[in-house]
PDB file of N, CA and C in Angstrom:
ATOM      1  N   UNK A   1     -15.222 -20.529  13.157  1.00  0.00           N
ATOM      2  CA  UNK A   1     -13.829 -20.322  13.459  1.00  0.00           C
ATOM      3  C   UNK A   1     -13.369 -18.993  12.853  1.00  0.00           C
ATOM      4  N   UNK A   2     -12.846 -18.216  13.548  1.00  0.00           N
ATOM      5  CA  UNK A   2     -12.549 -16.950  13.131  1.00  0.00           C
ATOM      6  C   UNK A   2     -10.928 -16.984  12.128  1.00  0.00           C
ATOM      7  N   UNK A   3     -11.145 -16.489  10.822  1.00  0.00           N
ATOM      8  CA  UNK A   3     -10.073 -16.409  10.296  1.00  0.00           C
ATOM      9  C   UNK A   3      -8.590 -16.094  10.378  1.00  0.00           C
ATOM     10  N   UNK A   4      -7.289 -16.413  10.351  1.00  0.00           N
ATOM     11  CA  UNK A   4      -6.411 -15.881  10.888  1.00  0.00           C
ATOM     12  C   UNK A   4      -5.798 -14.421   9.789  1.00  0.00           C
ATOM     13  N   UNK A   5      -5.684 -13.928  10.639  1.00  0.00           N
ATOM     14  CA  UNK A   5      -5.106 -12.480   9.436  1.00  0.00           C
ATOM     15  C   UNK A   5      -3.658 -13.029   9.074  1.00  0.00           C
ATOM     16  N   UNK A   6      -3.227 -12.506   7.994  1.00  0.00           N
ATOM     17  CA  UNK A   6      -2.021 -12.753   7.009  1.00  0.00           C
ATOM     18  C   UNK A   6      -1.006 -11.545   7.634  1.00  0.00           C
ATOM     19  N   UNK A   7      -0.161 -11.591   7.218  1.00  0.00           N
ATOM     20  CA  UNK A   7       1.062 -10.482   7.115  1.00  0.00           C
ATOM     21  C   UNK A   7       0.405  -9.298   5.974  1.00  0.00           C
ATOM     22  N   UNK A   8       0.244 -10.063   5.459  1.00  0.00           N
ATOM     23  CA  UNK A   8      -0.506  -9.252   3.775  1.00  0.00           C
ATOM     24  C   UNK A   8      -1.328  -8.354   4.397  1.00  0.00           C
ATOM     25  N   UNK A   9      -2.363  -8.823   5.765  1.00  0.00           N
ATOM     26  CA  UNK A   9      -3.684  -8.363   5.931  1.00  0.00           C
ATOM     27  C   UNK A   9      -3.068  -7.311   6.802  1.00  0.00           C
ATOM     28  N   UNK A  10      -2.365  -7.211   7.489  1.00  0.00           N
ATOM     29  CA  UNK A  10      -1.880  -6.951   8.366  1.00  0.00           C
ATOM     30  C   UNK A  10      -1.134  -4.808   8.296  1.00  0.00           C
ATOM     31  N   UNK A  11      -0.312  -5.389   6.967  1.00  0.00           N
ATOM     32  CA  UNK A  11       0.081  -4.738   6.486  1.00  0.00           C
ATOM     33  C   UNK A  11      -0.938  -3.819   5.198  1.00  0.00           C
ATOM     34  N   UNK A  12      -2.063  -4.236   5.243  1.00  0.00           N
ATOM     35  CA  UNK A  12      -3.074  -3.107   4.352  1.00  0.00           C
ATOM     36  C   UNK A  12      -3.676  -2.229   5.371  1.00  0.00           C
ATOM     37  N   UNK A  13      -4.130  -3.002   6.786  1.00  0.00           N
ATOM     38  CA  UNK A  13      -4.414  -2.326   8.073  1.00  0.00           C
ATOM     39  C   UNK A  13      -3.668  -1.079   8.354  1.00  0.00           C
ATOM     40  N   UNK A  14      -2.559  -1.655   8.483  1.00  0.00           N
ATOM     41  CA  UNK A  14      -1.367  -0.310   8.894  1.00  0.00           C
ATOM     42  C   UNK A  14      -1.258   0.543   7.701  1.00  0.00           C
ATOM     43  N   UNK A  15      -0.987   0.479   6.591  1.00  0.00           N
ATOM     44  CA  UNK A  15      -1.133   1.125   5.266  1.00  0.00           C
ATOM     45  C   UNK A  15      -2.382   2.073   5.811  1.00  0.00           C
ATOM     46  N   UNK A  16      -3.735   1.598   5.631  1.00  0.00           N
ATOM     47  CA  UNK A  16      -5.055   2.453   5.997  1.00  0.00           C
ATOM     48  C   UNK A  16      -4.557   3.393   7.251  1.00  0.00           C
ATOM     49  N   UNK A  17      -4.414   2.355   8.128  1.00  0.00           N
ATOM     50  CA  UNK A  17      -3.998   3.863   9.513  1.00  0.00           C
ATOM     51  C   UNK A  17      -3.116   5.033   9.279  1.00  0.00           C
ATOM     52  N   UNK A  18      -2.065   4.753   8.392  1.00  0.00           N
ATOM     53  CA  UNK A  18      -1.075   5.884   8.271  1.00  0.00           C
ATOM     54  C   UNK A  18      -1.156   6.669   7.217  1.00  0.00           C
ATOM     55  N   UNK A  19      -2.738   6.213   6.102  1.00  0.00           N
ATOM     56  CA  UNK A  19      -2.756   7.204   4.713  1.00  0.00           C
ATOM     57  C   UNK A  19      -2.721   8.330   5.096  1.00  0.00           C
ATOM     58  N   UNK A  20      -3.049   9.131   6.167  1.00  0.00           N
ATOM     59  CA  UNK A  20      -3.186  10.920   6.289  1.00  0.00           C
ATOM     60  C   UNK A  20      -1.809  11.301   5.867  1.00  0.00           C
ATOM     61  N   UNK A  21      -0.620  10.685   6.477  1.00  0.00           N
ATOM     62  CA  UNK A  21       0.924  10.877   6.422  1.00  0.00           C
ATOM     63  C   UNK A  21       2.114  10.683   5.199  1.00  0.00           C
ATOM     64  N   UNK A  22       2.089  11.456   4.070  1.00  0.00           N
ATOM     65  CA  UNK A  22       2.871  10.710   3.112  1.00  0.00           C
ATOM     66  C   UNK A  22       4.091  10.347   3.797  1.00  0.00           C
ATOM     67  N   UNK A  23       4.782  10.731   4.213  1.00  0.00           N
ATOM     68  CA  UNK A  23       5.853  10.184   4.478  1.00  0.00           C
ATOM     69  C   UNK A  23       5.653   9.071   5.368  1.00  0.00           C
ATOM     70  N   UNK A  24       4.707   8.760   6.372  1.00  0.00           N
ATOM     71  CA  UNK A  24       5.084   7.979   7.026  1.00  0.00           C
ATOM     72  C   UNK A  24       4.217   6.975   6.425  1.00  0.00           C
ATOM     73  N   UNK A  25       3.638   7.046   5.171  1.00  0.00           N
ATOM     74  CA  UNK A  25       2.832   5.948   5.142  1.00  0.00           C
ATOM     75  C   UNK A  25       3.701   5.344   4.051  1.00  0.00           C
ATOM     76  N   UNK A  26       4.480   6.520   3.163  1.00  0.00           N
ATOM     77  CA  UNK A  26       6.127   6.016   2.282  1.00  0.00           C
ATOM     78  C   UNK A  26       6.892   4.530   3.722  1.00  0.00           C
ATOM     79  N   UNK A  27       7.249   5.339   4.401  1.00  0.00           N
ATOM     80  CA  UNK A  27       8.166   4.082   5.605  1.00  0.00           C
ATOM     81  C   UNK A  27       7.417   2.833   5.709  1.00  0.00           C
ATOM     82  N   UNK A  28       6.048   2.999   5.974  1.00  0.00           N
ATOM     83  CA  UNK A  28       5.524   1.452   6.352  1.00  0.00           C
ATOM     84  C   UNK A  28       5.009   0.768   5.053  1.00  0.00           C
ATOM     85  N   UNK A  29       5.212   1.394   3.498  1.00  0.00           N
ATOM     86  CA  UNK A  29       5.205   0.602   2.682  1.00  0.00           C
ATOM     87  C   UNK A  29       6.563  -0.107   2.709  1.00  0.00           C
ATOM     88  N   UNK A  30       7.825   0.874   2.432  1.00  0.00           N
ATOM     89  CA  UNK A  30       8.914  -0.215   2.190  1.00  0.00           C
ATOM     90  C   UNK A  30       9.249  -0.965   2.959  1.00  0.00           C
ATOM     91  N   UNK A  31       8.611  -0.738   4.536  1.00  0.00           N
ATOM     92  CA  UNK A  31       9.147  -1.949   6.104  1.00  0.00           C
ATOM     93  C   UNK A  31       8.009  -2.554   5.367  1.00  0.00           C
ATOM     94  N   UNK A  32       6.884  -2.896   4.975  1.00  0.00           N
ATOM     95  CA  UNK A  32       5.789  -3.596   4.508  1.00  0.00           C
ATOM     96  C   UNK A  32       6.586  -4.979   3.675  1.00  0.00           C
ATOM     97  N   UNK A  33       7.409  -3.949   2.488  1.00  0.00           N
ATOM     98  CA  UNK A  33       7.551  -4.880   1.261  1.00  0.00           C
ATOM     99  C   UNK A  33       8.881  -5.891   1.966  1.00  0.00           C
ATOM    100  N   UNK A  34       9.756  -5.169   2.713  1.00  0.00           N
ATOM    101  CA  UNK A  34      10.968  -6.170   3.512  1.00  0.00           C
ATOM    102  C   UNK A  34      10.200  -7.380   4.297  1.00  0.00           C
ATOM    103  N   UNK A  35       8.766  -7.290   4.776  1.00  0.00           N
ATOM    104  CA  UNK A  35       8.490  -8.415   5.611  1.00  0.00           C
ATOM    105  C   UNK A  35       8.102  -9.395   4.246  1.00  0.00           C
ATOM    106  N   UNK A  36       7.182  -8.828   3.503  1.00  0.00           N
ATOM    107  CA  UNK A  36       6.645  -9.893   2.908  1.00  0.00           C
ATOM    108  C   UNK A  36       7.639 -10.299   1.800  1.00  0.00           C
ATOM    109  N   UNK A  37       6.396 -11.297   0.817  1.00  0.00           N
ATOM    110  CA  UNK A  37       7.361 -11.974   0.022  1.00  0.00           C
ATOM    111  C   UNK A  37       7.257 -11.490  -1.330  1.00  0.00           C
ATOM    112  N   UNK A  38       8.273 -11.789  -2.333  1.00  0.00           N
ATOM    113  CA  UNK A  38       7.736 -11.040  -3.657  1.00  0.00           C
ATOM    114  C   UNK A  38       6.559 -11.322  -3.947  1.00  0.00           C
ATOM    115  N   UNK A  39       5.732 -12.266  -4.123  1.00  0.00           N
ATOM    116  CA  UNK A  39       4.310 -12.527  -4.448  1.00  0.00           C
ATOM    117  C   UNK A  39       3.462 -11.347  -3.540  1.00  0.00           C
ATOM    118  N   UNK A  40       3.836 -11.375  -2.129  1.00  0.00           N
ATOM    119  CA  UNK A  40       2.654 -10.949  -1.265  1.00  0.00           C
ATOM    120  C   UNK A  40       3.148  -9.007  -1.565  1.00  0.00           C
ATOM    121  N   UNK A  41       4.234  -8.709  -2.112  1.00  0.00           N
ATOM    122  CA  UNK A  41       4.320  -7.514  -2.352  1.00  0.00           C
ATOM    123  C   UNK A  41       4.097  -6.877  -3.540  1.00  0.00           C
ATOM    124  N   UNK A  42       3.958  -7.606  -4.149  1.00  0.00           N
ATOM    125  CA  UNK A  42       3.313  -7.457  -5.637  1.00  0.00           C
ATOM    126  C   UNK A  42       1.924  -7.457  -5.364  1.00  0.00           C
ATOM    127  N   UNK A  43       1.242  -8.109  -4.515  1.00  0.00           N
ATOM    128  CA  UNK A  43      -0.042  -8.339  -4.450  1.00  0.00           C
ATOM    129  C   UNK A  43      -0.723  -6.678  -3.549  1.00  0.00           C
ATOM    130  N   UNK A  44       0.422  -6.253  -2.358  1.00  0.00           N
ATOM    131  CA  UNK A  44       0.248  -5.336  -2.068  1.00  0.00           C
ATOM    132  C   UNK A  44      -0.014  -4.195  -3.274  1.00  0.00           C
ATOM    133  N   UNK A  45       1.393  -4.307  -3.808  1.00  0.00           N
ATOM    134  CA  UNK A  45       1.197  -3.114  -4.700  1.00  0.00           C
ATOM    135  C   UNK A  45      -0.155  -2.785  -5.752  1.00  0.00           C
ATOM    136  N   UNK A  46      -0.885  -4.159  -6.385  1.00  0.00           N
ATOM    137  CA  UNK A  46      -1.905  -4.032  -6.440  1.00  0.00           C
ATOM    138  C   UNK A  46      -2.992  -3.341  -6.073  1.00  0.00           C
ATOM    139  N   UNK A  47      -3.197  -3.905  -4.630  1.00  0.00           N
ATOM    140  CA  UNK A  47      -4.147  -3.535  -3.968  1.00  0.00           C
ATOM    141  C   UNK A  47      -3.944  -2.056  -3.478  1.00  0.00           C
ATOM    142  N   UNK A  48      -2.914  -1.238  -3.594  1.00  0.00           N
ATOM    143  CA  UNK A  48      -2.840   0.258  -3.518  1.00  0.00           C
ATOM    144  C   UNK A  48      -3.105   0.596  -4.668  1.00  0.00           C
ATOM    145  N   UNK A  49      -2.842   0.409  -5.700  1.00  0.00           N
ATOM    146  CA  UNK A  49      -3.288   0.947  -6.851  1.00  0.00           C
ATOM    147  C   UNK A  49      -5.003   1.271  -6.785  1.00  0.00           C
ATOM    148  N   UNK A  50      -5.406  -0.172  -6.408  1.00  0.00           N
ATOM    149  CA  UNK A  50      -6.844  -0.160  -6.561  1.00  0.00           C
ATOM    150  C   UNK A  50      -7.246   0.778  -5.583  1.00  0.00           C
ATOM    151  N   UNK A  51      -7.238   0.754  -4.648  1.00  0.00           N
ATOM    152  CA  UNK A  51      -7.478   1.808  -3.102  1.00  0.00           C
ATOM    153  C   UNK A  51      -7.102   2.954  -2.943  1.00  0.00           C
ATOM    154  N   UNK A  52      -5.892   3.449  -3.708  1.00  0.00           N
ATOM    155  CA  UNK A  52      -5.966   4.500  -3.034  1.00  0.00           C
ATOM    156  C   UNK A  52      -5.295   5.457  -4.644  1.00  0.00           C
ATOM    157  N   UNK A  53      -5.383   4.906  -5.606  1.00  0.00           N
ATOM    158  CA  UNK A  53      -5.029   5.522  -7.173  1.00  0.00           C
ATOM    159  C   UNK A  53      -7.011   5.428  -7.958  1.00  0.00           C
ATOM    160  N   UNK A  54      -7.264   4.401  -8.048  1.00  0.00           N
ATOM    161  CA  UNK A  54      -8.840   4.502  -8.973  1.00  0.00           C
ATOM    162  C   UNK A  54      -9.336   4.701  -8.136  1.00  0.00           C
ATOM    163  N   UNK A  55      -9.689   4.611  -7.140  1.00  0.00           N
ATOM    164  CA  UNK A  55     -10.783   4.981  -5.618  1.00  0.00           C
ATOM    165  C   UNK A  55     -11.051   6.057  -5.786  1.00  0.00           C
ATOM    166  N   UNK A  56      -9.567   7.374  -5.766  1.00  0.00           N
ATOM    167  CA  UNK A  56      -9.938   8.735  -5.989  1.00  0.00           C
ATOM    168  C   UNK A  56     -10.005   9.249  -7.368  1.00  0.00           C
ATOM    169  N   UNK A  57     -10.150   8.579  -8.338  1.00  0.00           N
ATOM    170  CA  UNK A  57     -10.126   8.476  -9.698  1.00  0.00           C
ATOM    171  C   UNK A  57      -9.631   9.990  -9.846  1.00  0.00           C
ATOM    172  N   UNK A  58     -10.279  11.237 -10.475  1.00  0.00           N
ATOM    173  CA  UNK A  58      -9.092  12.711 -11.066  1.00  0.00           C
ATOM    174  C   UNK A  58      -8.542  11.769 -11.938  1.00  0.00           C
ATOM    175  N   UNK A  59      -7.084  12.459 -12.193  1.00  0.00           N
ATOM    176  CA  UNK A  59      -6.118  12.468 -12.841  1.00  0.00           C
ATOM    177  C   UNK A  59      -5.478  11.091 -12.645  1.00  0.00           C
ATOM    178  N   UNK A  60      -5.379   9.878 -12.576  1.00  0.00           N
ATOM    179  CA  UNK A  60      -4.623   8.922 -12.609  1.00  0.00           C
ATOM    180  C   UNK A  60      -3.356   9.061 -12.466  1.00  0.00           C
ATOM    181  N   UNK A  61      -2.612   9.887 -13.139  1.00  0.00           N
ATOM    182  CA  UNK A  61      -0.956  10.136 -13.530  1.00  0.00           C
ATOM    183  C   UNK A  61      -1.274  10.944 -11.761  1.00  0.00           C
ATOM    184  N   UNK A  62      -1.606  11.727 -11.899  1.00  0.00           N
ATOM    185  CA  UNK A  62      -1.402  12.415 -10.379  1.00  0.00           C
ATOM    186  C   UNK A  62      -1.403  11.632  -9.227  1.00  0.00           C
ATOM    187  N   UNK A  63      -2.485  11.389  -9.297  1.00  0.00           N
ATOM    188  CA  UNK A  63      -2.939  10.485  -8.028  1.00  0.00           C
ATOM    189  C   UNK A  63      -1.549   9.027  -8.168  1.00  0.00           C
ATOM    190  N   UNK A  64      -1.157   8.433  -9.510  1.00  0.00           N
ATOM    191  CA  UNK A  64      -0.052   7.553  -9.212  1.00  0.00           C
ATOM    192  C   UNK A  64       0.978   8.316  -8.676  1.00  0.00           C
ATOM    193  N   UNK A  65       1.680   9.737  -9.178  1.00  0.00           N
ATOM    194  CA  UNK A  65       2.561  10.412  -8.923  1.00  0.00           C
ATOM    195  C   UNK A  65       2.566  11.056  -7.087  1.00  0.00           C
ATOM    196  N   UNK A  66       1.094  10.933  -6.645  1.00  0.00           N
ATOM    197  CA  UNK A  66       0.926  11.792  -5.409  1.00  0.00           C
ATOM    198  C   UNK A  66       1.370   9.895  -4.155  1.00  0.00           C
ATOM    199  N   UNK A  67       0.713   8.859  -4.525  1.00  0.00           N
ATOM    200  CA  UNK A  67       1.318   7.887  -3.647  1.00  0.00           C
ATOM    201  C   UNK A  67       2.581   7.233  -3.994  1.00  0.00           C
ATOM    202  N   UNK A  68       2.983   6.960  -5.076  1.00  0.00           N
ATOM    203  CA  UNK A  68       4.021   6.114  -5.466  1.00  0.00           C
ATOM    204  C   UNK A  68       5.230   7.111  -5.545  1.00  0.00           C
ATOM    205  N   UNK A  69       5.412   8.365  -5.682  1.00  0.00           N
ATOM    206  CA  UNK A  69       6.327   8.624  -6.124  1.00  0.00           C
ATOM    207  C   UNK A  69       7.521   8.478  -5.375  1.00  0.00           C
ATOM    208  N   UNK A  70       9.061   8.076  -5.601  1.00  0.00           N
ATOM    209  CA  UNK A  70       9.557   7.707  -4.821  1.00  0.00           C
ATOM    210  C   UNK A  70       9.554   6.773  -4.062  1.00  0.00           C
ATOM    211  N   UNK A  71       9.314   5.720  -4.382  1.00  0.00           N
ATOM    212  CA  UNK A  71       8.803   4.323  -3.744  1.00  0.00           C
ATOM    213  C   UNK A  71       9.179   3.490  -5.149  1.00  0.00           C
ATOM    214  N   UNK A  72      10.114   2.498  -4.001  1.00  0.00           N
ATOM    215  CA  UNK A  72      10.484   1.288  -4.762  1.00  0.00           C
ATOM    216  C   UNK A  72       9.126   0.464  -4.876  1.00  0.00           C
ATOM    217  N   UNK A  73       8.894   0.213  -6.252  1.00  0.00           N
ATOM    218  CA  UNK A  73       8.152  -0.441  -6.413  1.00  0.00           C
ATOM    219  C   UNK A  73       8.018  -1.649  -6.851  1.00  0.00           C
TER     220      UNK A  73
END
């Protein structure tokens, strides 16, 4: 039986498609965090940290400062 994807899942998909774009990948985090729920956006925020802050490891402070900045978090 094939698994059903989540909102959660859904929304890391679209996250991945739009990383080239800061700004537009800024918009489909915060439409991201309005669908889900505090748990599942906390869980997001996680999982960017891990993906796309230690992934490119450098500078940490940068790399947090180059995706998050300006983003309700």
């Amino acid at each position: 039986m094939k698994k059903r994807k989540t909102m959660l899942d859904y929304c890391k998909t679209i996250l991945k498609a739009v990383s080239f774009d800061k700004r537009l990948f800024k918009k489909e985090y915060r439409k991201a965090l309005k669908w889900l729920s505090i748990d599942e956006g906390r869980e997001l925020k996680y999982w960017l940290r891990r993906e796309y802050v230690r992934a490119n490891q450098g500078s940490l402070k940068q790399q947090e400062e180059r995706y998050f900045s300006n983003l309700s978090i």
